[in-house]
Protein backbone atom coordinates (compact mmCIF):
# COMPACT_ATOMS: atom_id res chain seq x y z
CA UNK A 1 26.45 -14.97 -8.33
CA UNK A 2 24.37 -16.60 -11.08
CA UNK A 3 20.35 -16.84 -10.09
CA UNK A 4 20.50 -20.82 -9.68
CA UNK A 5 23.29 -20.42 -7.64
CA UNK A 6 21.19 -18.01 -5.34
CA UNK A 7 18.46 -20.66 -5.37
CA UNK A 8 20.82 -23.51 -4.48
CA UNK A 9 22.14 -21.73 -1.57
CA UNK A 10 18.33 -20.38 -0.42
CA UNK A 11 16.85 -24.10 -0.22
CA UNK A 12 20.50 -25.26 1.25
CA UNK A 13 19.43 -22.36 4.06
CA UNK A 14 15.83 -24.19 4.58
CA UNK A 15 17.39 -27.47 5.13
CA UNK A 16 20.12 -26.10 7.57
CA UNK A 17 19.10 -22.93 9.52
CA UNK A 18 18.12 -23.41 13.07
CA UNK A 19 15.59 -21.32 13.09
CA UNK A 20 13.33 -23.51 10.52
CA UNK A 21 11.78 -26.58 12.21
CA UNK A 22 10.33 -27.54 8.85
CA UNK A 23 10.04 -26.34 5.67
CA UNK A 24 7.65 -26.88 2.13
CA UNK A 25 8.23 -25.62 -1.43
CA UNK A 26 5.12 -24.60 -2.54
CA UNK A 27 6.47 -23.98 -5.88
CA UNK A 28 9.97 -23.39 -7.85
CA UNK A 29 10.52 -22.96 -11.44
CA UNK A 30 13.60 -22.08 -13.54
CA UNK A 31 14.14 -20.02 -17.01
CA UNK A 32 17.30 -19.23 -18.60
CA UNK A 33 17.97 -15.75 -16.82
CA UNK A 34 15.27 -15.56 -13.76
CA UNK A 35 14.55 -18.44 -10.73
CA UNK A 36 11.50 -18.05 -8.56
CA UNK A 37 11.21 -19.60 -4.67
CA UNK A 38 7.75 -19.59 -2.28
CA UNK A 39 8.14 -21.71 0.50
CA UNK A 40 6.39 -22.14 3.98
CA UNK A 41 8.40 -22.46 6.99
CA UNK A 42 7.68 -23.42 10.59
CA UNK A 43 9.95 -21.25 12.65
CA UNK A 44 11.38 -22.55 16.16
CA UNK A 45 9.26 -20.41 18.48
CA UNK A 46 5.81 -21.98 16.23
CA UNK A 47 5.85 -19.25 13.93
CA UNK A 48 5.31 -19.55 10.31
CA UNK A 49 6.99 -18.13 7.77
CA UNK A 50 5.80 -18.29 4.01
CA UNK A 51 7.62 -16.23 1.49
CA UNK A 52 8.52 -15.83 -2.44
CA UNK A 53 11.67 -14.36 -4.09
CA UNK A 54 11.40 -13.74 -8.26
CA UNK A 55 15.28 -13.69 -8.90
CA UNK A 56 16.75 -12.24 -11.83
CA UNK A 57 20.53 -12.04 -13.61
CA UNK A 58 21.51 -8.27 -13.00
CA UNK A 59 24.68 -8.67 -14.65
CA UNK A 60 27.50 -11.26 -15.76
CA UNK A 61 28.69 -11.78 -11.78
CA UNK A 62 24.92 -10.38 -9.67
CA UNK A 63 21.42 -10.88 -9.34
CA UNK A 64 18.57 -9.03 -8.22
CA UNK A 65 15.44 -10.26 -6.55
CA UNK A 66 13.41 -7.91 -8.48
CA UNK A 67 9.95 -9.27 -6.39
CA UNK A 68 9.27 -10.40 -3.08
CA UNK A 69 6.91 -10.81 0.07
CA UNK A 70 8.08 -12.55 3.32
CA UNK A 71 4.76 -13.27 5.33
CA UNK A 72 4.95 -14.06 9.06
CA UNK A 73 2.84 -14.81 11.33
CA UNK A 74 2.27 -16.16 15.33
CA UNK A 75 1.03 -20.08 15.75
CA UNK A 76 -2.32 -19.08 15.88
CA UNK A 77 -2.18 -17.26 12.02
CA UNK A 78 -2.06 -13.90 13.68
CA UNK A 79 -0.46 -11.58 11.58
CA UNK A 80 3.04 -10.33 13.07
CA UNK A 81 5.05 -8.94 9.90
CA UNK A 82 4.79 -8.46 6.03
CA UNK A 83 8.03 -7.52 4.16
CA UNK A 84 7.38 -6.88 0.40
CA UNK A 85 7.91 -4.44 -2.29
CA UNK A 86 4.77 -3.93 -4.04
CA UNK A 87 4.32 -0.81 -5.61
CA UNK A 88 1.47 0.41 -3.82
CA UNK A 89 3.03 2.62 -1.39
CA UNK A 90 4.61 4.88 -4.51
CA UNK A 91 5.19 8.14 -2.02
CA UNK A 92 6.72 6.09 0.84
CA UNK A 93 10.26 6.63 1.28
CA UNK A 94 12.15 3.85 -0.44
CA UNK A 95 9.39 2.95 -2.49
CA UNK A 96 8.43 0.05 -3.43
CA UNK A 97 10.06 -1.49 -0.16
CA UNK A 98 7.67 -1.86 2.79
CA UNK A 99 7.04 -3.54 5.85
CA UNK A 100 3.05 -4.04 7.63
CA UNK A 101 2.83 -4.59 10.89
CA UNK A 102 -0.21 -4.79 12.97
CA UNK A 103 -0.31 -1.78 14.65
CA UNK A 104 -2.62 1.19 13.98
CA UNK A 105 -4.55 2.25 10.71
CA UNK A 106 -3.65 0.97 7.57
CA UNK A 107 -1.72 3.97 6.63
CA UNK A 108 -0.18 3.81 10.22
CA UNK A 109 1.07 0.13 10.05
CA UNK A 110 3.19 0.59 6.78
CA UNK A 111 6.81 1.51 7.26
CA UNK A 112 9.96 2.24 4.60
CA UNK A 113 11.51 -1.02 4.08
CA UNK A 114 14.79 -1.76 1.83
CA UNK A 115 15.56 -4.64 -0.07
CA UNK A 116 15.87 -7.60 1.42
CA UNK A 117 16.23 -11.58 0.92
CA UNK A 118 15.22 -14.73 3.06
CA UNK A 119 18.54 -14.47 4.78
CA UNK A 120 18.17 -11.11 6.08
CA UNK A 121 14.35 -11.70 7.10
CA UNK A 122 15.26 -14.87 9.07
CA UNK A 123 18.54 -12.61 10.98
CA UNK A 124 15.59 -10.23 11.54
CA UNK A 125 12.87 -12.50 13.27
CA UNK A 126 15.35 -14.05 15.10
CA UNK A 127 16.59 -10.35 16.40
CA UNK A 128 13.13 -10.43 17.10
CA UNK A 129 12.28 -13.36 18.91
CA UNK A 130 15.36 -13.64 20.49
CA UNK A 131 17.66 -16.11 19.13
């Protein structure tokens, strides 16, 4: 899969999935080899959703998303969920994927994450919320 072909099937995702009530792109752009997505989505329970995918050519037939950050949170703009892989965690297994959540100290609410794309974190809040 080519990198604008990722893209392409990403914003087809925010304009079909059930789970998005509405959606904004905050900003796109395009080079030759690397695509870039953050968007802010209203989820079906009132949750929002904002998140940003750097996408690059691995090779002839893959990509990568080499950086990313999926930001959740309830109606209100309480914080439910980060997914990102910042290096900042360097000792945590599976470094530099991560997930916050709110519970605990700071060095409590940090968990090994993998990497992940906007498809997998929408299957996962709606695992979640129960849809």
């Amino acid at each position: 899969m080519k990198p604008s072909k990722y893209l392409e099937s990403a914003k087809n995702l925010l304009l079909t999935d059930f789970r998005i009530t509405t959606y904004q792109i905050v900003r796109e752009f395009e080079e030759t080899q690397k695509r870039y997505i953050r968007a802010r989505l209203t989820l079906s329970d009132e949750s929002f959703l904002e998140f940003s995918e750097y996408i690059e050519k691995s090779s002839e037939d893959d990509i990568q998303i080499t950086d990313y950050s999926y930001h959740w949170v309830d109606k209100n703009g309480g914080f439910i969920r980060r997914w990102d892989n910042a290096n900042h965690f360097p000792k945590l297994k599976n470094a530099p994927h991560h997930i916050h959540t709110p519970t605990g100290k700071a060095e409590e609410s940090i968990t090994p994450g993998s990497p992940t794309n906007i498809f997998a974190i929408l299957d996962e809040i709606a695992k979640i919320i129960g849809e």
